[in-house]
C-alpha atoms as a PDB file:
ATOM      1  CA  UNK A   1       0.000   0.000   0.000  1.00  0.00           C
ATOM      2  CA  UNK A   2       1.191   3.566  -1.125  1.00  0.00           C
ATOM      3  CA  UNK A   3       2.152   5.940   1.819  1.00  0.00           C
ATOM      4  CA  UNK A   4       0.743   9.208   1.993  1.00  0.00           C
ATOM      5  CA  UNK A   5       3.361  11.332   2.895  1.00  0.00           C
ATOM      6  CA  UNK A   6       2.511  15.106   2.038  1.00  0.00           C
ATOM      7  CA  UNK A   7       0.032  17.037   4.278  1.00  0.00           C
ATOM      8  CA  UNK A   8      -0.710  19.161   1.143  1.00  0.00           C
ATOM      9  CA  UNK A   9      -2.233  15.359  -0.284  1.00  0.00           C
ATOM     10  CA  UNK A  10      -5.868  16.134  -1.492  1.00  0.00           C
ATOM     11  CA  UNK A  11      -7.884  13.567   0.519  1.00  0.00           C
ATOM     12  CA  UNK A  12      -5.404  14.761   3.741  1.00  0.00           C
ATOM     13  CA  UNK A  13      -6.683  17.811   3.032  1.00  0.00           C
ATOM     14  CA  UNK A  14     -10.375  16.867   2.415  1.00  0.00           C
ATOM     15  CA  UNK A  15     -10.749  15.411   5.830  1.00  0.00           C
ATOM     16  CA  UNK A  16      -8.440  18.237   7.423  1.00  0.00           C
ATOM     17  CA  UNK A  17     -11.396  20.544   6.425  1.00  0.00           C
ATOM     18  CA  UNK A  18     -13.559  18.637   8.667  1.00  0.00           C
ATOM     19  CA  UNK A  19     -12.397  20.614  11.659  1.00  0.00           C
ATOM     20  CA  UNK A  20     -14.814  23.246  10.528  1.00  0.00           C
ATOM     21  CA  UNK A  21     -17.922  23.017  11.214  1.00  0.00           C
ATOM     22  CA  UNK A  22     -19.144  24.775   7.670  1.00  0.00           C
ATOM     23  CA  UNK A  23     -17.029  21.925   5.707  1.00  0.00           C
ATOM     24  CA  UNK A  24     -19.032  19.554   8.458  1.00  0.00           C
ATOM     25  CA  UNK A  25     -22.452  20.730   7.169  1.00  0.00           C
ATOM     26  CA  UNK A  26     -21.871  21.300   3.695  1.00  0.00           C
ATOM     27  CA  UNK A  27     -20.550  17.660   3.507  1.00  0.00           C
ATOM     28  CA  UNK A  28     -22.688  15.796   5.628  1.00  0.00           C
ATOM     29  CA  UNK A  29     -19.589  13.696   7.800  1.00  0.00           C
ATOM     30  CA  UNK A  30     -16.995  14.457  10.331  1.00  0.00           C
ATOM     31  CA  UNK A  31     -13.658  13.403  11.770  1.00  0.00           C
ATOM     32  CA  UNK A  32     -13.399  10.417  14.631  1.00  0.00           C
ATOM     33  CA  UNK A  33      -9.851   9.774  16.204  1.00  0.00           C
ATOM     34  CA  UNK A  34      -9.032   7.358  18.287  1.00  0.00           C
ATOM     35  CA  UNK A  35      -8.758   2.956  18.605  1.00  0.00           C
ATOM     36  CA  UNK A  36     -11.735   3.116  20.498  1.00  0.00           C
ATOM     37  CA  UNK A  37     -13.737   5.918  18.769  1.00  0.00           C
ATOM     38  CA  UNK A  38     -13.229   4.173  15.572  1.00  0.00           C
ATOM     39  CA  UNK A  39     -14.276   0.769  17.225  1.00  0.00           C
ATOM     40  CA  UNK A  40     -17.815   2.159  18.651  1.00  0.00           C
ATOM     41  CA  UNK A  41     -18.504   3.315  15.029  1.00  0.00           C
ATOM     42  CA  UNK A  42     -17.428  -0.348  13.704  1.00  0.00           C
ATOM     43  CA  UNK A  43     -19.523  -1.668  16.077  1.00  0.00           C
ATOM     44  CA  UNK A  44     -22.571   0.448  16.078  1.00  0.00           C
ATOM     45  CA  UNK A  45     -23.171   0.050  11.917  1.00  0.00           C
ATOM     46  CA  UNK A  46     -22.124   3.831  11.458  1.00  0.00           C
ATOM     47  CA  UNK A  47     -21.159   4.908   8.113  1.00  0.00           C
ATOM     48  CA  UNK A  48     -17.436   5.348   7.459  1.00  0.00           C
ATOM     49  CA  UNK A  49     -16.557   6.604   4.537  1.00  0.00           C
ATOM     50  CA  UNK A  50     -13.011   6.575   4.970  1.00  0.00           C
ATOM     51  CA  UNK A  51      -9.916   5.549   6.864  1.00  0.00           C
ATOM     52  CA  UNK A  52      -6.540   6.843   8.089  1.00  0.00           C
ATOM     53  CA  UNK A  53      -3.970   5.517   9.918  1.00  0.00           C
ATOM     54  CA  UNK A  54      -0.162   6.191  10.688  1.00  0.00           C
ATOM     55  CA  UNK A  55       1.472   2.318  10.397  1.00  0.00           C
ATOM     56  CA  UNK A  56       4.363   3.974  12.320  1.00  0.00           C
ATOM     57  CA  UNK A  57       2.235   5.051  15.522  1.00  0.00           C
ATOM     58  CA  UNK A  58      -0.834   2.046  15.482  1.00  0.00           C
ATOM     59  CA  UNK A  59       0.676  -0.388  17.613  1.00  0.00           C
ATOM     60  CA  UNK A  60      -2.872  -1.513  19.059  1.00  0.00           C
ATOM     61  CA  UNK A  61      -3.875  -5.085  17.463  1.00  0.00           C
ATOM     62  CA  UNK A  62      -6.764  -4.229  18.280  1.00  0.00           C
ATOM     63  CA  UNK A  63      -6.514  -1.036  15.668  1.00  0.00           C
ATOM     64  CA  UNK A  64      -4.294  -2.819  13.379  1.00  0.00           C
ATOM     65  CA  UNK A  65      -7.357  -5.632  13.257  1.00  0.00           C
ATOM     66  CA  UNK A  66     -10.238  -3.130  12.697  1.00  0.00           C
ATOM     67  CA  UNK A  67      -7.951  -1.430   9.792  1.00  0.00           C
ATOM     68  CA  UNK A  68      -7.658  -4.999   8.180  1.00  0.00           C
ATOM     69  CA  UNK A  69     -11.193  -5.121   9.039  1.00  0.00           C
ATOM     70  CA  UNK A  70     -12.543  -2.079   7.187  1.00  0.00           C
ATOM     71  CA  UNK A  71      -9.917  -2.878   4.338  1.00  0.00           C
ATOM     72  CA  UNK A  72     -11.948  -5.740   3.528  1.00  0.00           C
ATOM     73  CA  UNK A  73     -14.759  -4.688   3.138  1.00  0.00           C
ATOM     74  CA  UNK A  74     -13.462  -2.780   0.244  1.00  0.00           C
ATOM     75  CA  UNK A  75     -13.681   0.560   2.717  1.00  0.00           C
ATOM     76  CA  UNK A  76     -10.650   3.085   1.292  1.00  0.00           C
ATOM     77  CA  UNK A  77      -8.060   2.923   4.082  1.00  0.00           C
ATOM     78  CA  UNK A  78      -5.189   5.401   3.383  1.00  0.00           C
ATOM     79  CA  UNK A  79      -1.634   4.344   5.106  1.00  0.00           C
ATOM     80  CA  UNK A  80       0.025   8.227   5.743  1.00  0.00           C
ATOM     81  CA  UNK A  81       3.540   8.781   7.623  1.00  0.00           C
ATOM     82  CA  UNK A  82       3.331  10.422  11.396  1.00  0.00           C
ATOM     83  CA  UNK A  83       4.038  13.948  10.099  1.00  0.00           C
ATOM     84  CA  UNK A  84       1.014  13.810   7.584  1.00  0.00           C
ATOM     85  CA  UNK A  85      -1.604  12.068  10.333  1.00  0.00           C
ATOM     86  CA  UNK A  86      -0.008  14.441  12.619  1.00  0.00           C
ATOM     87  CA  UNK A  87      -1.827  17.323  10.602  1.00  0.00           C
ATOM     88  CA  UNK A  88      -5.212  15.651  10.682  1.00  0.00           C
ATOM     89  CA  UNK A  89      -4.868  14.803  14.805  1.00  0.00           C
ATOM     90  CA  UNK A  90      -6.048  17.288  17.600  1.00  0.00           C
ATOM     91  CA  UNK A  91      -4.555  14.993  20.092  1.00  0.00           C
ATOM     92  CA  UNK A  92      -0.782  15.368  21.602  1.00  0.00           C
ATOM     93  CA  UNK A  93       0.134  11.717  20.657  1.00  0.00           C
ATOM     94  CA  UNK A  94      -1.882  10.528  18.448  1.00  0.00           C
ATOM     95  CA  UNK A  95      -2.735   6.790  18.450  1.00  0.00           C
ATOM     96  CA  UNK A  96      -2.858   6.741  14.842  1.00  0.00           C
ATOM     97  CA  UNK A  97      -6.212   6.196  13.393  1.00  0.00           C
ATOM     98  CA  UNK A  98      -8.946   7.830  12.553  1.00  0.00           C
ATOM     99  CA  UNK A  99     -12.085   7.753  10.411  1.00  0.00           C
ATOM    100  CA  UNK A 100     -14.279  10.083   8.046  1.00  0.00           C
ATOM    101  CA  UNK A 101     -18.234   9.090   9.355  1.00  0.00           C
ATOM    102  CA  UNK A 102     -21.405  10.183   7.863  1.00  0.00           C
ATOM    103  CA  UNK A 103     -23.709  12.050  10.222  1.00  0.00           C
ATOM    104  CA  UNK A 104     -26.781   9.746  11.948  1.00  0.00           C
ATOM    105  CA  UNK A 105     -29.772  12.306  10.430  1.00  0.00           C
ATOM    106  CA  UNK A 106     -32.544  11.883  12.717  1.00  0.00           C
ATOM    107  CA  UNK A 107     -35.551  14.662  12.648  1.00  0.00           C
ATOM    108  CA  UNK A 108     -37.431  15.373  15.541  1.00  0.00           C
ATOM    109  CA  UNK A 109     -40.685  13.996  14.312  1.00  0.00           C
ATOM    110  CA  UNK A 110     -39.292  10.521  14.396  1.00  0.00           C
ATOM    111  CA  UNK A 111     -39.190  10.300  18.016  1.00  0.00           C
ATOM    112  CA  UNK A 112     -41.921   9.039  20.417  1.00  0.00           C
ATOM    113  CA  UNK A 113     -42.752   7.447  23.311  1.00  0.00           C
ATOM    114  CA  UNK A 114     -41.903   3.929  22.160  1.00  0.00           C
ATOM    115  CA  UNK A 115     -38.697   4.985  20.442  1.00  0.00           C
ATOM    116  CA  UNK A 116     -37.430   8.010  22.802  1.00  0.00           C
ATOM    117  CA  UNK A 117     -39.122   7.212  26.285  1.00  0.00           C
ATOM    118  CA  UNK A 118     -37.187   9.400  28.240  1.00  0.00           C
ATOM    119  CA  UNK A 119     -34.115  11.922  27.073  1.00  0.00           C
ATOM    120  CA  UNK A 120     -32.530  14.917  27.663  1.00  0.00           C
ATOM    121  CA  UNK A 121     -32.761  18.535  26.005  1.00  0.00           C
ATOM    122  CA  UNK A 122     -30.500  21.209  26.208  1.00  0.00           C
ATOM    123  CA  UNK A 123     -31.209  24.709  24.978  1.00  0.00           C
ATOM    124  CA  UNK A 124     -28.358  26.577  23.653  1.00  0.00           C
ATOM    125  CA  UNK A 125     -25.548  24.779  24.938  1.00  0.00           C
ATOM    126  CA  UNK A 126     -22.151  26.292  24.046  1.00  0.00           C
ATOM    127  CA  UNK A 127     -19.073  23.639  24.790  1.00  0.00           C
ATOM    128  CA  UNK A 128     -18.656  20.965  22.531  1.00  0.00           C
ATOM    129  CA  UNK A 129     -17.501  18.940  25.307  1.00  0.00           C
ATOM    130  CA  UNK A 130     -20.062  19.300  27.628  1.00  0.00           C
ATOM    131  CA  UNK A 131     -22.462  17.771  25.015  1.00  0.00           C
ATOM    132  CA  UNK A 132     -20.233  15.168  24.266  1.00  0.00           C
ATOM    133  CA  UNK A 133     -20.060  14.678  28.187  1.00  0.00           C
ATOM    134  CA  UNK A 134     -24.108  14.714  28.252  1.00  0.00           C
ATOM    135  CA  UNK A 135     -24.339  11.844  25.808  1.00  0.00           C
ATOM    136  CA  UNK A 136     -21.746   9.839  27.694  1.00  0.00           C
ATOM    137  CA  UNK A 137     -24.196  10.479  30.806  1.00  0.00           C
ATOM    138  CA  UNK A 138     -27.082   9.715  28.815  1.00  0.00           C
ATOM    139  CA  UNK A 139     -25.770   6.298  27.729  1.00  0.00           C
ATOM    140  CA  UNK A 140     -24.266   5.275  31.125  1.00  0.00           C
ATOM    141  CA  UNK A 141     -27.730   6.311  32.747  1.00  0.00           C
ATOM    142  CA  UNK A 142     -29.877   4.659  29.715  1.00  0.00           C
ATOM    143  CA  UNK A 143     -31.143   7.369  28.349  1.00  0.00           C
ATOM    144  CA  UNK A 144     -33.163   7.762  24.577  1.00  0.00           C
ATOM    145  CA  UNK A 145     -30.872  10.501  23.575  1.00  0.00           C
ATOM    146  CA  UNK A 146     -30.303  14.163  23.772  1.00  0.00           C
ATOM    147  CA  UNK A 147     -32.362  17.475  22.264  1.00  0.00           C
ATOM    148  CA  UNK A 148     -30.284  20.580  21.147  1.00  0.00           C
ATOM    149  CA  UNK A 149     -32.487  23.375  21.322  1.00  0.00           C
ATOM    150  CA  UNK A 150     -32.046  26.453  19.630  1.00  0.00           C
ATOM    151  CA  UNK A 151     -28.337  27.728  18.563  1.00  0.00           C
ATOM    152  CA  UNK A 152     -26.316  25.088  19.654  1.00  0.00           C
ATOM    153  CA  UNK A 153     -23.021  23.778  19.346  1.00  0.00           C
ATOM    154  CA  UNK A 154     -22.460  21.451  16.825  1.00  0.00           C
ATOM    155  CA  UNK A 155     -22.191  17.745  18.185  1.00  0.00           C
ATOM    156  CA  UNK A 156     -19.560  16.920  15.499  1.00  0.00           C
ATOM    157  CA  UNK A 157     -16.937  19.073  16.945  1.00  0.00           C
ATOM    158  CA  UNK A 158     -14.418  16.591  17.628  1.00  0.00           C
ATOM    159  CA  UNK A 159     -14.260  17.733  20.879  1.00  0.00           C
ATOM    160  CA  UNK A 160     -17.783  16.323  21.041  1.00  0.00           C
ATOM    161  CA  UNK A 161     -17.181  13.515  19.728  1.00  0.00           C
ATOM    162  CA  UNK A 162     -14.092  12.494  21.594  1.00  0.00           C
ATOM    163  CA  UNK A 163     -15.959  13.589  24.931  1.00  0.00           C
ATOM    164  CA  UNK A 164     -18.755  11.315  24.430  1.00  0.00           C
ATOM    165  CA  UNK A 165     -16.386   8.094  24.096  1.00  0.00           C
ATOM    166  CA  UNK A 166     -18.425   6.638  21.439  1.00  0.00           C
ATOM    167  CA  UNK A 167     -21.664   7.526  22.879  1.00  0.00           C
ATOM    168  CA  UNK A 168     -22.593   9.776  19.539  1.00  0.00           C
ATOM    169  CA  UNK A 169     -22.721   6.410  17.679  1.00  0.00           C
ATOM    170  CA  UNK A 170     -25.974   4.729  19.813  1.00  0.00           C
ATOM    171  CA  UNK A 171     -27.914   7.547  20.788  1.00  0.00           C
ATOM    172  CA  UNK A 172     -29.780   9.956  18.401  1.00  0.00           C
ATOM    173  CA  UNK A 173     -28.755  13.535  18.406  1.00  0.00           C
ATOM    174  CA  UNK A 174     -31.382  16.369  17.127  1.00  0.00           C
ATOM    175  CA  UNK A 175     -31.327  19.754  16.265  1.00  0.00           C
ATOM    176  CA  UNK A 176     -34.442  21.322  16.681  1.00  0.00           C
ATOM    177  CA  UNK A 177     -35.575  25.197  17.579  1.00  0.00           C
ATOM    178  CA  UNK A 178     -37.713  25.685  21.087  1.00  0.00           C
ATOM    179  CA  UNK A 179     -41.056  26.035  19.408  1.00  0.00           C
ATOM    180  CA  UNK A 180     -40.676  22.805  17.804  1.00  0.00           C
ATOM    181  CA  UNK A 181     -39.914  21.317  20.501  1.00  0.00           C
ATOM    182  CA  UNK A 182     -43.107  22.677  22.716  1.00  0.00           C
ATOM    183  CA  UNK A 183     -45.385  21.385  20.014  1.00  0.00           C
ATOM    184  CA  UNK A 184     -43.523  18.042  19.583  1.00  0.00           C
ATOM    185  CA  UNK A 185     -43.605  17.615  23.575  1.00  0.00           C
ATOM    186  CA  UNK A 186     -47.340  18.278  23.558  1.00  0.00           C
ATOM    187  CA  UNK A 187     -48.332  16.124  21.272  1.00  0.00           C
ATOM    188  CA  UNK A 188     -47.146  13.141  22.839  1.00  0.00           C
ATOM    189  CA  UNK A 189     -47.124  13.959  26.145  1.00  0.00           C
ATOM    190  CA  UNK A 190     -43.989  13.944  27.701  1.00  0.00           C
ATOM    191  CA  UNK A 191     -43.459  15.590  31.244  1.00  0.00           C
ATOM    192  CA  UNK A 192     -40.695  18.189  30.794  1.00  0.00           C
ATOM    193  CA  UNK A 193     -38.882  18.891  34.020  1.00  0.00           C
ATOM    194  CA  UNK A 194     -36.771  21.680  33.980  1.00  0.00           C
ATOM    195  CA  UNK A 195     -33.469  23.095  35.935  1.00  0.00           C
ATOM    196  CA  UNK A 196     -32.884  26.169  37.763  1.00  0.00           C
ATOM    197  CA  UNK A 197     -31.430  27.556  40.383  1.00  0.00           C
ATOM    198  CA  UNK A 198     -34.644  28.793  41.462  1.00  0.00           C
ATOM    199  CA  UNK A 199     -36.591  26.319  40.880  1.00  0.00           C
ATOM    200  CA  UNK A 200     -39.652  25.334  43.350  1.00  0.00           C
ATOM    201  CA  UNK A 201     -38.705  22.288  44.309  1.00  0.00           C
ATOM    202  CA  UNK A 202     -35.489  19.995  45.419  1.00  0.00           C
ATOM    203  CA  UNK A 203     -35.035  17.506  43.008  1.00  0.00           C
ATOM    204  CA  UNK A 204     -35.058  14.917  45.904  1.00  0.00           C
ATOM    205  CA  UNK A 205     -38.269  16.135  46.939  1.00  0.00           C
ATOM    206  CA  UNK A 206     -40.084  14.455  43.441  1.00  0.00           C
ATOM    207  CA  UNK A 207     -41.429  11.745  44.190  1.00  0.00           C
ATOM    208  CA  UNK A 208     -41.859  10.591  40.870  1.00  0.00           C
ATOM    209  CA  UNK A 209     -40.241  11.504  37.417  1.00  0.00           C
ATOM    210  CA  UNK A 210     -43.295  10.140  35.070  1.00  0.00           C
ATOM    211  CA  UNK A 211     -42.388   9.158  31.579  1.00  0.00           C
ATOM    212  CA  UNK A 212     -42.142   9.627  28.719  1.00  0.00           C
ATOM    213  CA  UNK A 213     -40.017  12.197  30.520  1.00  0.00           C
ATOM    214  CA  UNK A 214     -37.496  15.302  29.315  1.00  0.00           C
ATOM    215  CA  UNK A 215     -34.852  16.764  31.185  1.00  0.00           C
ATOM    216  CA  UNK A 216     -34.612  20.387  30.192  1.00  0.00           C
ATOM    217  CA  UNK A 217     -31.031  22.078  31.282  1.00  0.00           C
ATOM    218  CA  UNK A 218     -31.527  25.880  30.360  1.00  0.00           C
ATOM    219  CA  UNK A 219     -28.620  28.012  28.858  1.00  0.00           C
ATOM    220  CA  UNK A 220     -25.356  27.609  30.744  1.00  0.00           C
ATOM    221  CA  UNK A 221     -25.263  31.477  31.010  1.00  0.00           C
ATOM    222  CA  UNK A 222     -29.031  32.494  31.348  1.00  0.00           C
ATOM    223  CA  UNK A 223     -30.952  29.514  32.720  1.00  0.00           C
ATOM    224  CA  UNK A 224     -34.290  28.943  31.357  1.00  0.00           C
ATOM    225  CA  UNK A 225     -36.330  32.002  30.458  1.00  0.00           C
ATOM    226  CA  UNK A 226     -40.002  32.615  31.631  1.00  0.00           C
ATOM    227  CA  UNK A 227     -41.480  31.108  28.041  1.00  0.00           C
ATOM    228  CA  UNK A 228     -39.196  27.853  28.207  1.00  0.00           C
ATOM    229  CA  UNK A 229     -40.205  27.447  31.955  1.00  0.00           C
ATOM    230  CA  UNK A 230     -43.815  27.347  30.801  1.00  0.00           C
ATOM    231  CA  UNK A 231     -43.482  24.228  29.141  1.00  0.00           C
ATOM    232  CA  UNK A 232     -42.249  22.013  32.504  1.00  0.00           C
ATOM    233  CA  UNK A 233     -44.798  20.261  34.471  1.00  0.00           C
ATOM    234  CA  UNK A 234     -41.967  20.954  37.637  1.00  0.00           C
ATOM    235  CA  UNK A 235     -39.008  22.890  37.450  1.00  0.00           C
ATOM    236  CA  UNK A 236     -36.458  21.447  40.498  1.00  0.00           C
ATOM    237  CA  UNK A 237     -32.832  22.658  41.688  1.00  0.00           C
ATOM    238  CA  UNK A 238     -29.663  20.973  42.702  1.00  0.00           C
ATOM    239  CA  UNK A 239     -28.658  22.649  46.079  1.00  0.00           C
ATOM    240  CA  UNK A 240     -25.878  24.436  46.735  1.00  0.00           C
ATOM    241  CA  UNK A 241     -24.192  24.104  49.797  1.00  0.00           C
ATOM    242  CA  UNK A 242     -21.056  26.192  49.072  1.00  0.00           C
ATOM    243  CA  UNK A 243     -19.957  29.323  46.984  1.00  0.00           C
ATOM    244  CA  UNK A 244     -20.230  28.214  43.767  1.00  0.00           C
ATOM    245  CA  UNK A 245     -23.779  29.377  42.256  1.00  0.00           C
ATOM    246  CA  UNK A 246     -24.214  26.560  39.681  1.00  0.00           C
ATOM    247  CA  UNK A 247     -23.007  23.214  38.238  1.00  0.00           C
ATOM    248  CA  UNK A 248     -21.058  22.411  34.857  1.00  0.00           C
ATOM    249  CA  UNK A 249     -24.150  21.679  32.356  1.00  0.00           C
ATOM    250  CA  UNK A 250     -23.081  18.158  32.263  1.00  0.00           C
ATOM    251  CA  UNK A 251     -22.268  17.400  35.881  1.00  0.00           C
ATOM    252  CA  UNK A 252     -26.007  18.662  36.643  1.00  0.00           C
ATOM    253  CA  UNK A 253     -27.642  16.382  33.950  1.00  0.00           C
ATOM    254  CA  UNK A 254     -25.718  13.488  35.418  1.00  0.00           C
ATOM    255  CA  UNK A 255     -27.167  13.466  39.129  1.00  0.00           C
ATOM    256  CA  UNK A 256     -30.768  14.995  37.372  1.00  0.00           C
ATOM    257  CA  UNK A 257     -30.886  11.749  35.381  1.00  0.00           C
ATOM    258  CA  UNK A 258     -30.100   9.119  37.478  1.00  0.00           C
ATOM    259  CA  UNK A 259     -32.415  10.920  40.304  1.00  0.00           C
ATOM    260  CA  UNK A 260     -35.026  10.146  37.226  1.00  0.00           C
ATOM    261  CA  UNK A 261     -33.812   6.251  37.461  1.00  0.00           C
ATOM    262  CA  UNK A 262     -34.679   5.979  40.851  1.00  0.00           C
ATOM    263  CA  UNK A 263     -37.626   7.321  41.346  1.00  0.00           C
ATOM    264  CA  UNK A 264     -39.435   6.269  38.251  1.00  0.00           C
ATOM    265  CA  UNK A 265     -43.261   5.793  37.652  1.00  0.00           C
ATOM    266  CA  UNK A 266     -42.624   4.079  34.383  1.00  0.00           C
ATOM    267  CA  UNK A 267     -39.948   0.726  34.806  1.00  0.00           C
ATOM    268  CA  UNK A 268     -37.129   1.270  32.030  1.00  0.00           C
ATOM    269  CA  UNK A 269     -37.573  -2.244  31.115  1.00  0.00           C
END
């Protein structure tokens, strides 16, 4: 197999473009680095369009096997020296592979009750790896999936990607704006609850978190504004017991979702 050796090489720089996030959405894929990023795509059936990988710095069989892997199944794999996968890589010390994936679309309208029981939405969230954090929660906590409301960050920053350690792959992700999302909610009846630091109620104090169920974290800067909070059937807080005023988005949907798993009205399974 040729070496690509030049970081100037037109499919180096085809999948260097994916960094942006225009080149992202005009093309329809993004970048995922890493042995075990790459693995959770195998695995999950996404659709890789193309691979990379450094035969000088993939020392993992478990790498080498999914590059034979992929090769046979007639995917293009592209052998490139350190210096040229080194221009593609975000990471310090790279590990040597990575992958070109087509984006899961998924609209809003296809989810339900049956297919989306209970998820979480976020409204305006800002740091790419705080939503790839959230869908790591999501899928340790068994969650449907997560909402981005409004002007989000784009979930294929690979900082997103790489934060939700393969997470992206098995739970769908879906853009939507706020007034979609208060019709969509209505019409199948979920019970939203929302965050705030001022909400009514300690989330302890719920009894019961009813499915199908949202979790709605307002803006990390601005919380949820009167109009947003209209659409929650309870709107709870996390207490604060020290100086600190609030919680990193993700840390606060982590304890707010598995609060949800324990006191359920609806059994998961």
């Amino acid at each position: 197999m040729e070496i690509i050796t030049s970081s100037q090489n037109a499919k180096i720089k085809q999948a260097r473009a994916l960094r942006q996030r225009k080149h992202r959405q005009a093309s329809g894929s993004f970048l995922v680095e890493g042995i075990r990023h790459v693995g959770e795509a195998v695995e999950a059936g996404a659709a890789i369009e193309a691979v990379f990988y450094a035969p000088d710095l993939l020392q993992s069989e478990f790498g080498l096997g999914l590059v034979e892997e992929l090769s046979s199944q007639g995917m293009p794999v592209y052998a490139v020296t350190p210096q040229a996968f080194d221009s593609l890589s975000e990471k310090e010390n790279p590990s040597g592979l990575l992958a070109i994936v087509r984006m899961q679309r998924v609209r809003l309208d296809e989810l339900n009750p049956v297919n989306f029981p209970w998820g979480v939405a976020a409204i305006s969230p800002q740091d790419p790896g705080n939503v790839g954090a959230i869908l790591r929660t999501i899928d340790a906590a068994g969650s449907s999936g997560l909402l981005l409301l409004e002007n989000s960050v784009d979930p294929y920053h690979p900082s997103a990607v790489r934060a939700s350690m393969g997470a992206l792959f098995w739970h769908p992700v879906v853009s939507a704006s706020f007034e979609d999302f208060s019709r969509w909610k209505k019409i199948h009846g979920y019970h939203v609850y929302g965050t705030s630091a001022h909400g009514s109620r300690d989330y302890r104090e719920i009894e019961f978190y009813e499915r199908p169920a949202i979790l709605l974290l307002g803006s990390e800067r601005e919380g949820l504004t009167p109009q947003q909070a209209e659409v929650c059937q309870e709107i709870v807080r996390l207490p604060m017991h020290g100086r600190v005023t609030s919680l990193n988005l993700a840390v606060a949907a982590g304890i707010l979702l598995y609060a949800m798993i324990e006191n359920r009205s609806v059994s998961l399974f």
